[in-house]
N, C-alpha and C. Protein backbone atom coordinates (compact mmCIF):
# COMPACT_ATOMS: atom_id res chain seq x y z
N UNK A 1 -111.73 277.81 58.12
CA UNK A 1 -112.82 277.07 57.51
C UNK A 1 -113.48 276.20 58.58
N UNK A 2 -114.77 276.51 58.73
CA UNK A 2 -115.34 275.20 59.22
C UNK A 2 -115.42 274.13 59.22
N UNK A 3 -115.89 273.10 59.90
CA UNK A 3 -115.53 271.36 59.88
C UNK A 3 -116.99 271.13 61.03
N UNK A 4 -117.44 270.11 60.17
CA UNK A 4 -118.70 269.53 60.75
C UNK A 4 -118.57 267.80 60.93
N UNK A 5 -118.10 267.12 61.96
CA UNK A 5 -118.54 265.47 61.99
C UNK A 5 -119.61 265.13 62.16
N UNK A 6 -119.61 264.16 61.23
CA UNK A 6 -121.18 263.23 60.83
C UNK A 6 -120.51 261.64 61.46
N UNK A 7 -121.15 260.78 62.19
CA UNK A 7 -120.80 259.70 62.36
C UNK A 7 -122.23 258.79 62.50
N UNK A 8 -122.25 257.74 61.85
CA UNK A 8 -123.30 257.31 61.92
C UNK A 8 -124.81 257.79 61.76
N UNK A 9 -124.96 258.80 60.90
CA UNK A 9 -125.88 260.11 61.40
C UNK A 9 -126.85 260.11 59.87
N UNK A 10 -128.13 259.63 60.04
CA UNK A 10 -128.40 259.17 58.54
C UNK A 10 -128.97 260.52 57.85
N UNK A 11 -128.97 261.49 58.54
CA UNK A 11 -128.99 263.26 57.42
C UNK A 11 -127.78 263.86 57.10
N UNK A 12 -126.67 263.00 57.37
CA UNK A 12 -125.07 263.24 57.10
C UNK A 12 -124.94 263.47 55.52
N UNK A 13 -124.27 264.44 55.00
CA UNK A 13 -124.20 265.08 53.39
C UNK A 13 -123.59 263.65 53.16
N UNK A 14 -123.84 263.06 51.63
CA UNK A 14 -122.63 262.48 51.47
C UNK A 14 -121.54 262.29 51.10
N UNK A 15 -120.72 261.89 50.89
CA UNK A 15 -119.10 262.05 50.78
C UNK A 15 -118.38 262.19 49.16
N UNK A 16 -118.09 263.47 49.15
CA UNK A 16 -117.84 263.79 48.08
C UNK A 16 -115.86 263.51 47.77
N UNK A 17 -115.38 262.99 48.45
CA UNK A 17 -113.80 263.29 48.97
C UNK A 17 -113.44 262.35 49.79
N UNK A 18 -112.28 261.83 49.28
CA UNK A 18 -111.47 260.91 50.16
C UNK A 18 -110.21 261.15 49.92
N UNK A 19 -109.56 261.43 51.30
CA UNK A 19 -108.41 262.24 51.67
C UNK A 19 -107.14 261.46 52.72
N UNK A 20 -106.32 260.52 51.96
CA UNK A 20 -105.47 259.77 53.59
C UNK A 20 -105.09 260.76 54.12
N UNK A 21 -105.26 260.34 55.55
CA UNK A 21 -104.79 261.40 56.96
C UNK A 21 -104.40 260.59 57.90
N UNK A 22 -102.98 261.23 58.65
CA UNK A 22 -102.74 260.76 59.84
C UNK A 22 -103.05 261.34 60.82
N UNK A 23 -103.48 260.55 62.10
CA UNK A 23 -103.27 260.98 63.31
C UNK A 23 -102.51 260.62 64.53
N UNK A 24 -102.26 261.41 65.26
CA UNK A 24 -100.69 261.05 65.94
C UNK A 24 -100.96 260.98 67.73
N UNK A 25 -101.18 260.01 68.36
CA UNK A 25 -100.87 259.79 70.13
C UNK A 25 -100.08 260.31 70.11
N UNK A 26 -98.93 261.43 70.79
CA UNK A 26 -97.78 261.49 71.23
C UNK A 26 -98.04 261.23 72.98
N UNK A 27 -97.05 259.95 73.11
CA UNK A 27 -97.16 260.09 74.94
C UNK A 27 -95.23 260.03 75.49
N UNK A 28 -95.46 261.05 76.03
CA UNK A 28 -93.92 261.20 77.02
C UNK A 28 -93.78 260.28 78.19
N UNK A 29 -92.85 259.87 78.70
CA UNK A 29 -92.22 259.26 79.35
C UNK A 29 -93.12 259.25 80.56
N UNK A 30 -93.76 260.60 80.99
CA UNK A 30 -94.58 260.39 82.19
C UNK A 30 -95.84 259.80 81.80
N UNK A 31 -96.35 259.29 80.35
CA UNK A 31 -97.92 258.81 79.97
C UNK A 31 -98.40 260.06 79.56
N UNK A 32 -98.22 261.26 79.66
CA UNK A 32 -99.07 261.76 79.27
C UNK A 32 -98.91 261.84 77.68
N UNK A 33 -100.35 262.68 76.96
CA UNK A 33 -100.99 262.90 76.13
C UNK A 33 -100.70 264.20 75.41
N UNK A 34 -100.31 264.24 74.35
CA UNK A 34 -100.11 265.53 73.46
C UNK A 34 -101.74 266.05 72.38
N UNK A 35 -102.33 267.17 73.04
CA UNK A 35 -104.05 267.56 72.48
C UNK A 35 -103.78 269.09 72.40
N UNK A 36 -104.25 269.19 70.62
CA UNK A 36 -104.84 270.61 70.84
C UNK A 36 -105.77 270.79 70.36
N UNK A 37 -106.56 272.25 70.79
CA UNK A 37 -107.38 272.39 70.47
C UNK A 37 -107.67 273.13 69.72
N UNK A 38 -108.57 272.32 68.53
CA UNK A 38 -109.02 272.97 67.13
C UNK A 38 -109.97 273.96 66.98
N UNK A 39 -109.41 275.27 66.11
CA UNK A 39 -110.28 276.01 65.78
C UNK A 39 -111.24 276.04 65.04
N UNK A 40 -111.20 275.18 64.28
CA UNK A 40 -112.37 274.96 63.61
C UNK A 40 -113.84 274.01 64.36
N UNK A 41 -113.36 273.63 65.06
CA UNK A 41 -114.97 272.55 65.90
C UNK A 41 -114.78 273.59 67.45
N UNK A 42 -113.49 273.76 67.68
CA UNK A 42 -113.37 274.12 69.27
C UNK A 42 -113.23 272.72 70.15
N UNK A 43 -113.25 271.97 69.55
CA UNK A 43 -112.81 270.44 70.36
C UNK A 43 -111.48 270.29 70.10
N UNK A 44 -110.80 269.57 71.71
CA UNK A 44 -109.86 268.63 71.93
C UNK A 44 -109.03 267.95 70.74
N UNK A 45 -108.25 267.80 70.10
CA UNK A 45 -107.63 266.61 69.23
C UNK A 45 -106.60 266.23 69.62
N UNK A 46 -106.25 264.79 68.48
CA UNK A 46 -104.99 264.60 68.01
C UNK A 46 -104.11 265.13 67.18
N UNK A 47 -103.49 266.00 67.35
CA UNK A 47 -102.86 266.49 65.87
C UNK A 47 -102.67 265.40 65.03
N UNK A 48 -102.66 265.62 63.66
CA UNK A 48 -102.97 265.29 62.69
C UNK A 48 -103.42 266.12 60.97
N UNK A 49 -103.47 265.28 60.36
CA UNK A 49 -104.04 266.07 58.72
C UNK A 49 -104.11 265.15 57.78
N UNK A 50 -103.88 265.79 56.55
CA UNK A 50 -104.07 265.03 55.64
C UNK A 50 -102.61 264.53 54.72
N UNK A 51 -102.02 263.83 54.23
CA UNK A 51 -100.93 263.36 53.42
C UNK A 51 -101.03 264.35 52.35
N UNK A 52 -99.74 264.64 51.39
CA UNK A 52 -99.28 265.51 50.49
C UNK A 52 -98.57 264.70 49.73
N UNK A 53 -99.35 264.84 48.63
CA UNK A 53 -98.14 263.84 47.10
C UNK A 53 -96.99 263.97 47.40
N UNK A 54 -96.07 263.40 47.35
CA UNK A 54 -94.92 263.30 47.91
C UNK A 54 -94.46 262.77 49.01
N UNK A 55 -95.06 262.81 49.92
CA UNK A 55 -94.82 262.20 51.31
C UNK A 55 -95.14 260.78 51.84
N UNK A 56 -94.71 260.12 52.67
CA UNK A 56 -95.49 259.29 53.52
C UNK A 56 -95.91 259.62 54.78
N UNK A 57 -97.05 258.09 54.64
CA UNK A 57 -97.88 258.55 55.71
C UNK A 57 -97.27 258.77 57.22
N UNK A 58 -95.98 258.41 57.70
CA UNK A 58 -95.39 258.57 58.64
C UNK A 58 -94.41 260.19 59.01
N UNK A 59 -94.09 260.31 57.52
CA UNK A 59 -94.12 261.30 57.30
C UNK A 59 -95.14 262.84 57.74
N UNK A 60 -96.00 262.13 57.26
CA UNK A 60 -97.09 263.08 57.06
C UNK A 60 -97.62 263.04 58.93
N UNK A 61 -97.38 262.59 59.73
CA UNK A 61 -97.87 262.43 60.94
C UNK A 61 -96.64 263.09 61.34
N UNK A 62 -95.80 263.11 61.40
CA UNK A 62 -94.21 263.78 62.15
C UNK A 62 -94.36 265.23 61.94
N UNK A 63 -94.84 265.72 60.27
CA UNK A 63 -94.83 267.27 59.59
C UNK A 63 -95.97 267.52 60.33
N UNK A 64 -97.64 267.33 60.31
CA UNK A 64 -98.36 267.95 61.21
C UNK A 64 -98.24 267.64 62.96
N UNK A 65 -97.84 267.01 63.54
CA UNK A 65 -97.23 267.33 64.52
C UNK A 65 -96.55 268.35 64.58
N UNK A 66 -95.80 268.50 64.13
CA UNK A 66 -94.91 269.93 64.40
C UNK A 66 -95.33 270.90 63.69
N UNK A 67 -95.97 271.30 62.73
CA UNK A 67 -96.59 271.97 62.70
C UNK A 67 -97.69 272.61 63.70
N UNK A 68 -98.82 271.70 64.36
CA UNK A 68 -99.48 271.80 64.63
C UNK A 68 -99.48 271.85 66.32
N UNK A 69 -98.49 271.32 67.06
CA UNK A 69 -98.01 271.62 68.40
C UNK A 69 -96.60 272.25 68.72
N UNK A 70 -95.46 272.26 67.56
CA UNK A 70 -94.06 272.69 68.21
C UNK A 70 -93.41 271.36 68.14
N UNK A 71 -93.88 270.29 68.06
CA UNK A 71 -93.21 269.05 68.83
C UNK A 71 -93.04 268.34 68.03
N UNK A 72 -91.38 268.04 67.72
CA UNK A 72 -91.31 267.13 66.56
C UNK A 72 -91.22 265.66 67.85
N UNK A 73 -91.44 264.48 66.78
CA UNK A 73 -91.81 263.63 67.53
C UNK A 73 -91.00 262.76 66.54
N UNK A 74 -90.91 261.03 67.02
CA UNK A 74 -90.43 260.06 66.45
C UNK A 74 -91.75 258.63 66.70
N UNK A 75 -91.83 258.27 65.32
CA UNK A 75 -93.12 257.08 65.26
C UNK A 75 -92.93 256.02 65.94
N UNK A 76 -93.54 255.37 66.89
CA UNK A 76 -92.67 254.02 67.24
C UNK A 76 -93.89 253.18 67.45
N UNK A 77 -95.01 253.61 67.07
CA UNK A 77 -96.06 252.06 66.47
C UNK A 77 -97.58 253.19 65.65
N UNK A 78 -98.23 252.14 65.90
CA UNK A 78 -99.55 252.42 65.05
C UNK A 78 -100.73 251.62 65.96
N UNK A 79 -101.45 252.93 66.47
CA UNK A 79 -102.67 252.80 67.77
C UNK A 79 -103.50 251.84 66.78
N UNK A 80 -104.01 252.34 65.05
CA UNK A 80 -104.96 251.58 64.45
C UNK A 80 -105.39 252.70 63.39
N UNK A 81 -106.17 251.84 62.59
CA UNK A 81 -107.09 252.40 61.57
C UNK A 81 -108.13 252.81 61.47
N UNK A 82 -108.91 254.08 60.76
CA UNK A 82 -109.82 254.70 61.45
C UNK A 82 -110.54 254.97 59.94
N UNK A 83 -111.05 253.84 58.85
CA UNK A 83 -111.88 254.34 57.90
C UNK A 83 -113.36 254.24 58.19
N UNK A 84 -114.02 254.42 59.08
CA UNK A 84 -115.66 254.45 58.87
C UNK A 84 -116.44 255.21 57.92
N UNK A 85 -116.84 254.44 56.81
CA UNK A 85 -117.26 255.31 55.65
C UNK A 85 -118.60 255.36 55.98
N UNK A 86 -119.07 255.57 57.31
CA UNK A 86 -120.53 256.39 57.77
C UNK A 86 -119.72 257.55 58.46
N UNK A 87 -118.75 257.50 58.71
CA UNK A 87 -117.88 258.88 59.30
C UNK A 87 -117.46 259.58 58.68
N UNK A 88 -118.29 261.10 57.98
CA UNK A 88 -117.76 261.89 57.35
C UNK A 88 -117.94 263.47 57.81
N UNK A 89 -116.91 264.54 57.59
CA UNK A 89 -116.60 265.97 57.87
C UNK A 89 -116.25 266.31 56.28
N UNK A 90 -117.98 267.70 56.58
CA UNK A 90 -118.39 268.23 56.22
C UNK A 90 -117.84 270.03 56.05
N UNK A 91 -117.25 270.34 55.23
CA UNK A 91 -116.73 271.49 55.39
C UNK A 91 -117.29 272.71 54.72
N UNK A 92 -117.00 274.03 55.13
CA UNK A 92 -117.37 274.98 54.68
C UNK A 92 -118.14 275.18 52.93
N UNK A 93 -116.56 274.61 52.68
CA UNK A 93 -116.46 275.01 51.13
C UNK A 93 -117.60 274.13 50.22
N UNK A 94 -117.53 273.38 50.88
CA UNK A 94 -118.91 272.04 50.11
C UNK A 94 -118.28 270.33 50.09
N UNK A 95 -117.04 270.78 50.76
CA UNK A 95 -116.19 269.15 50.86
C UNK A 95 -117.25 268.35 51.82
N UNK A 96 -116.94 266.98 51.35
CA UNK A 96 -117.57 265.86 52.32
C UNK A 96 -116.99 265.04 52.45
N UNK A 97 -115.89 264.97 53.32
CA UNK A 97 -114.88 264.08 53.01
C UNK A 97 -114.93 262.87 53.89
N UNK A 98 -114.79 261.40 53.70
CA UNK A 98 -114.94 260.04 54.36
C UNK A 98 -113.65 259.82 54.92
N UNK A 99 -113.98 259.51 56.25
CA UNK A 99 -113.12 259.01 57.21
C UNK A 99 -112.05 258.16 56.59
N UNK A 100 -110.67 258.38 56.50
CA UNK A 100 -109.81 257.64 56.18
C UNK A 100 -108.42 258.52 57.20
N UNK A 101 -107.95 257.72 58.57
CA UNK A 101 -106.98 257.52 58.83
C UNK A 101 -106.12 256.74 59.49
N UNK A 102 -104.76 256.66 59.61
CA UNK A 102 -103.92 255.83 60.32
C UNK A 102 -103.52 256.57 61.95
N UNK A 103 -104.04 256.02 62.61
CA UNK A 103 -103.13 256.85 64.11
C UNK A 103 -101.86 256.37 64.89
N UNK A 104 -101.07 257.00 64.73
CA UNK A 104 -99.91 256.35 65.11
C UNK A 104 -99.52 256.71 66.54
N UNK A 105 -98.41 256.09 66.94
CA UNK A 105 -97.86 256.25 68.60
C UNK A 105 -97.04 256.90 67.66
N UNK A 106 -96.19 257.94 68.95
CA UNK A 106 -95.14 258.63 69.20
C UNK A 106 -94.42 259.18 69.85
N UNK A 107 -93.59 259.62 70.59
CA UNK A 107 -92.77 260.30 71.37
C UNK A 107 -92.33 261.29 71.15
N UNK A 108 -91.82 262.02 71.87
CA UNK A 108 -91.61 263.79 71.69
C UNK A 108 -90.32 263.76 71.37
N UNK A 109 -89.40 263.86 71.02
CA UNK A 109 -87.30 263.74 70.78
C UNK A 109 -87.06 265.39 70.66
N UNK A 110 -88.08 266.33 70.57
CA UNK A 110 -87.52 267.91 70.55
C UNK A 110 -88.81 269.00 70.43
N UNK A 111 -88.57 270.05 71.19
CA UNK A 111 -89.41 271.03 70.12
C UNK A 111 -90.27 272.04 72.14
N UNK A 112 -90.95 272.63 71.16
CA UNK A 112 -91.49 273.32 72.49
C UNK A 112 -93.27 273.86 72.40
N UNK A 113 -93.96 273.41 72.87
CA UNK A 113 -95.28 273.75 72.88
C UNK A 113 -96.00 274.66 72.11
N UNK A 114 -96.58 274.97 71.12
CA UNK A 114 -97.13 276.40 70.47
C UNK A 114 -98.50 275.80 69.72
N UNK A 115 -99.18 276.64 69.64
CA UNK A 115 -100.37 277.00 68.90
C UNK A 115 -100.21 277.06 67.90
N UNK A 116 -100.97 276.22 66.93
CA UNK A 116 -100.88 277.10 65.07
C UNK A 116 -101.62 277.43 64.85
N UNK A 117 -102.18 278.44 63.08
CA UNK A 117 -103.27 278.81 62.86
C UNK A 117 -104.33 277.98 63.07
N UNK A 118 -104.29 276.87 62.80
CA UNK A 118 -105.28 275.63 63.25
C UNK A 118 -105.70 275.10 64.60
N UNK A 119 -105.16 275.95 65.50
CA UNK A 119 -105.42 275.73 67.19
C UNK A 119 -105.27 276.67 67.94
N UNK A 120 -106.53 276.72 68.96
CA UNK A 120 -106.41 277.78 69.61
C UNK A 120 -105.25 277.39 70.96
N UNK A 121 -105.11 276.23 71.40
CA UNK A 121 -104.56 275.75 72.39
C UNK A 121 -103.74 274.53 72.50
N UNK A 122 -102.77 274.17 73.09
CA UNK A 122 -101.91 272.63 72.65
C UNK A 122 -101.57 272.78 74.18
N UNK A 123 -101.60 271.42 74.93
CA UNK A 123 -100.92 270.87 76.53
C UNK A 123 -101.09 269.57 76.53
N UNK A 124 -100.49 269.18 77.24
CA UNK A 124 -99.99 267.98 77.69
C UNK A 124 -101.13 267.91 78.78
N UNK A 125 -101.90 266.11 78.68
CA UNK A 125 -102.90 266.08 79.60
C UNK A 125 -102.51 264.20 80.11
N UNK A 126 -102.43 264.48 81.61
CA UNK A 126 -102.47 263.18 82.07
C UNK A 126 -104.12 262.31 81.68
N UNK A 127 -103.54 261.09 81.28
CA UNK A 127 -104.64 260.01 80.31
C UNK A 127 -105.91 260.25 81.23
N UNK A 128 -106.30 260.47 82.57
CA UNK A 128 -107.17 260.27 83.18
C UNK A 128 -108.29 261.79 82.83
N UNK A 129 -107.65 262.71 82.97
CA UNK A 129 -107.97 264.12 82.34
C UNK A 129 -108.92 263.93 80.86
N UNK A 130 -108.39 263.67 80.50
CA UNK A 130 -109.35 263.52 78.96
C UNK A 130 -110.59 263.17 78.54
N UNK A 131 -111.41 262.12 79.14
CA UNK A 131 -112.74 262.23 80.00
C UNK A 131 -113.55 263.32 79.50
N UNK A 132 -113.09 264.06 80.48
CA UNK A 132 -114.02 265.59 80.88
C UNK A 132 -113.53 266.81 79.53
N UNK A 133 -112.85 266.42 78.75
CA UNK A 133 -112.79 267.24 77.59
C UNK A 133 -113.47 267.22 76.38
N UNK A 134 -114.10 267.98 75.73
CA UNK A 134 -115.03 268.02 74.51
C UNK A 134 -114.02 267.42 73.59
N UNK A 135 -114.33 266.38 73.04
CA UNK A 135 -113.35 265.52 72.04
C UNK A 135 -114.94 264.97 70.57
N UNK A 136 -114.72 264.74 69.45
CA UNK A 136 -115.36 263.95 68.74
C UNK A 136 -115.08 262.74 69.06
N UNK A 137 -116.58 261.73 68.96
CA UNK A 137 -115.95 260.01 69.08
C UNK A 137 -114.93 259.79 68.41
N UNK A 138 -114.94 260.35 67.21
CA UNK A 138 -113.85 259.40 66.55
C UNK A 138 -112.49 259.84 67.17
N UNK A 139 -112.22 260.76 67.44
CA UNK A 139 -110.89 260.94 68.37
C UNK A 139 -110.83 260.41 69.72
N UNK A 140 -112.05 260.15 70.25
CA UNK A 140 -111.78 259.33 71.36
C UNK A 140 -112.07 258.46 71.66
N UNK A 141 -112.28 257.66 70.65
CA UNK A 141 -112.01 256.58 70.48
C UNK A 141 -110.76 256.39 70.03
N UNK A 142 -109.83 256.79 69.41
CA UNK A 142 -108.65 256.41 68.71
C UNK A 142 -107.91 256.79 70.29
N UNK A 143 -107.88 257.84 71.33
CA UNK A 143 -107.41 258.04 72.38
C UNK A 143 -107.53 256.96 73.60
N UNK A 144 -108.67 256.26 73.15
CA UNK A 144 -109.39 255.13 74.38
C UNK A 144 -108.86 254.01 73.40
N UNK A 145 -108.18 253.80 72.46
CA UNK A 145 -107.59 252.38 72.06
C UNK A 145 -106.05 252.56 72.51
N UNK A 146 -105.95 253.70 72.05
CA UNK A 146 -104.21 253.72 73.07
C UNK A 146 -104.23 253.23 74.26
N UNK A 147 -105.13 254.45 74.85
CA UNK A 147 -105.18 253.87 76.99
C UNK A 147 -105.49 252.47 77.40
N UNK A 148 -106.39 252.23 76.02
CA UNK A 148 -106.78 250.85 76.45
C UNK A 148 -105.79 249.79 76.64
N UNK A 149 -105.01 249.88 75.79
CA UNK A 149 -103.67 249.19 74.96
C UNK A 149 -104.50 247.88 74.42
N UNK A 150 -104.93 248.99 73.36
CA UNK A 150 -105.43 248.05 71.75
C UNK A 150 -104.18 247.93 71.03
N UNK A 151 -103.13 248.55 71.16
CA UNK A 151 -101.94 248.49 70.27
C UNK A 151 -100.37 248.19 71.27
N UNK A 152 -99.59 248.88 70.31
CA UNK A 152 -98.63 248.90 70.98
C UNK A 152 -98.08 249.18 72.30
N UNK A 153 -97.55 249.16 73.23
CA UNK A 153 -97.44 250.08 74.42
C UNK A 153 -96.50 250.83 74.54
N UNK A 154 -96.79 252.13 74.57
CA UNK A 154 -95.41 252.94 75.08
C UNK A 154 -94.11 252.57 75.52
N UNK A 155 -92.58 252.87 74.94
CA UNK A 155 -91.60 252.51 75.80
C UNK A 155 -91.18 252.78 77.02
């Protein structure tokens, strides 16, 4: 399915859907950055998704991680909050769904690199690298509050 971001963008559909979602920094011991890349835009991310009745939201950041790179991970803060309700993705089906997520820190504790149906590509990128990669603001911005150290800092 396709995925269209609207940010600030005043011909943006409007928002038919509101969906909590996490998104997840994972940085390893050397700093680097856990990104794959989505098939649906073809940009850079954070892995991430949306929460499932039943779960929490920390939860829900650990399951698409591993899902979505191989890499189970362990939470050990929260980069920040990411509701801009001028920030909405626009999908195939007729969804318009408003920015609502939490991005958390994490660390890698197991697992091994892979692609899911949702990505064409997943690697590990030193923080300086990221720059020069096709990313949406809103992901990089949530990537430039980590580096920045808007939050917590890595152990």
């Amino acid at each position: 399915m396709g995925r269209r971001d609207y940010e600030d963008d005043p011909n943006a559909p409007a928002a038919n859907s509101l969906v909590p979602a996490a998104s997840v920094v994972v940085a390893d011991d050397s700093g680097r950055i856990l990104l794959q890349r989505r098939r649906d835009n073809d940009m850079w991310a954070l892995p991430g998704g949306a929460m499932h009745i039943g779960e929490s939201l920390p939860d829900c950041a650990i399951r698409e991680t591993s899902e979505e790179t191989g890499i189970n991970v362990e939470i050990i803060g929260i980069v920040g909050t990411y509701t801009n309700p001028r920030h909405v993705f626009a999908y195939d089906d007729g969804e318009v769904r408003q920015e609502f997520s939490v991005c958390f820190l994490a660390r890698p504790v197991a697992g091994q690199l892979a692609a899911s149906e949702e990505s064409t590509d997943v690697r590990w990128f030193e923080p300086a690298e990221v720059d020069a990669l096709p990313m949406v603001a809103s992901i990089r911005k949530r990537v430039n509050d980590w580096r920045d150290g808007n939050m917590p800092a890595a152990r």
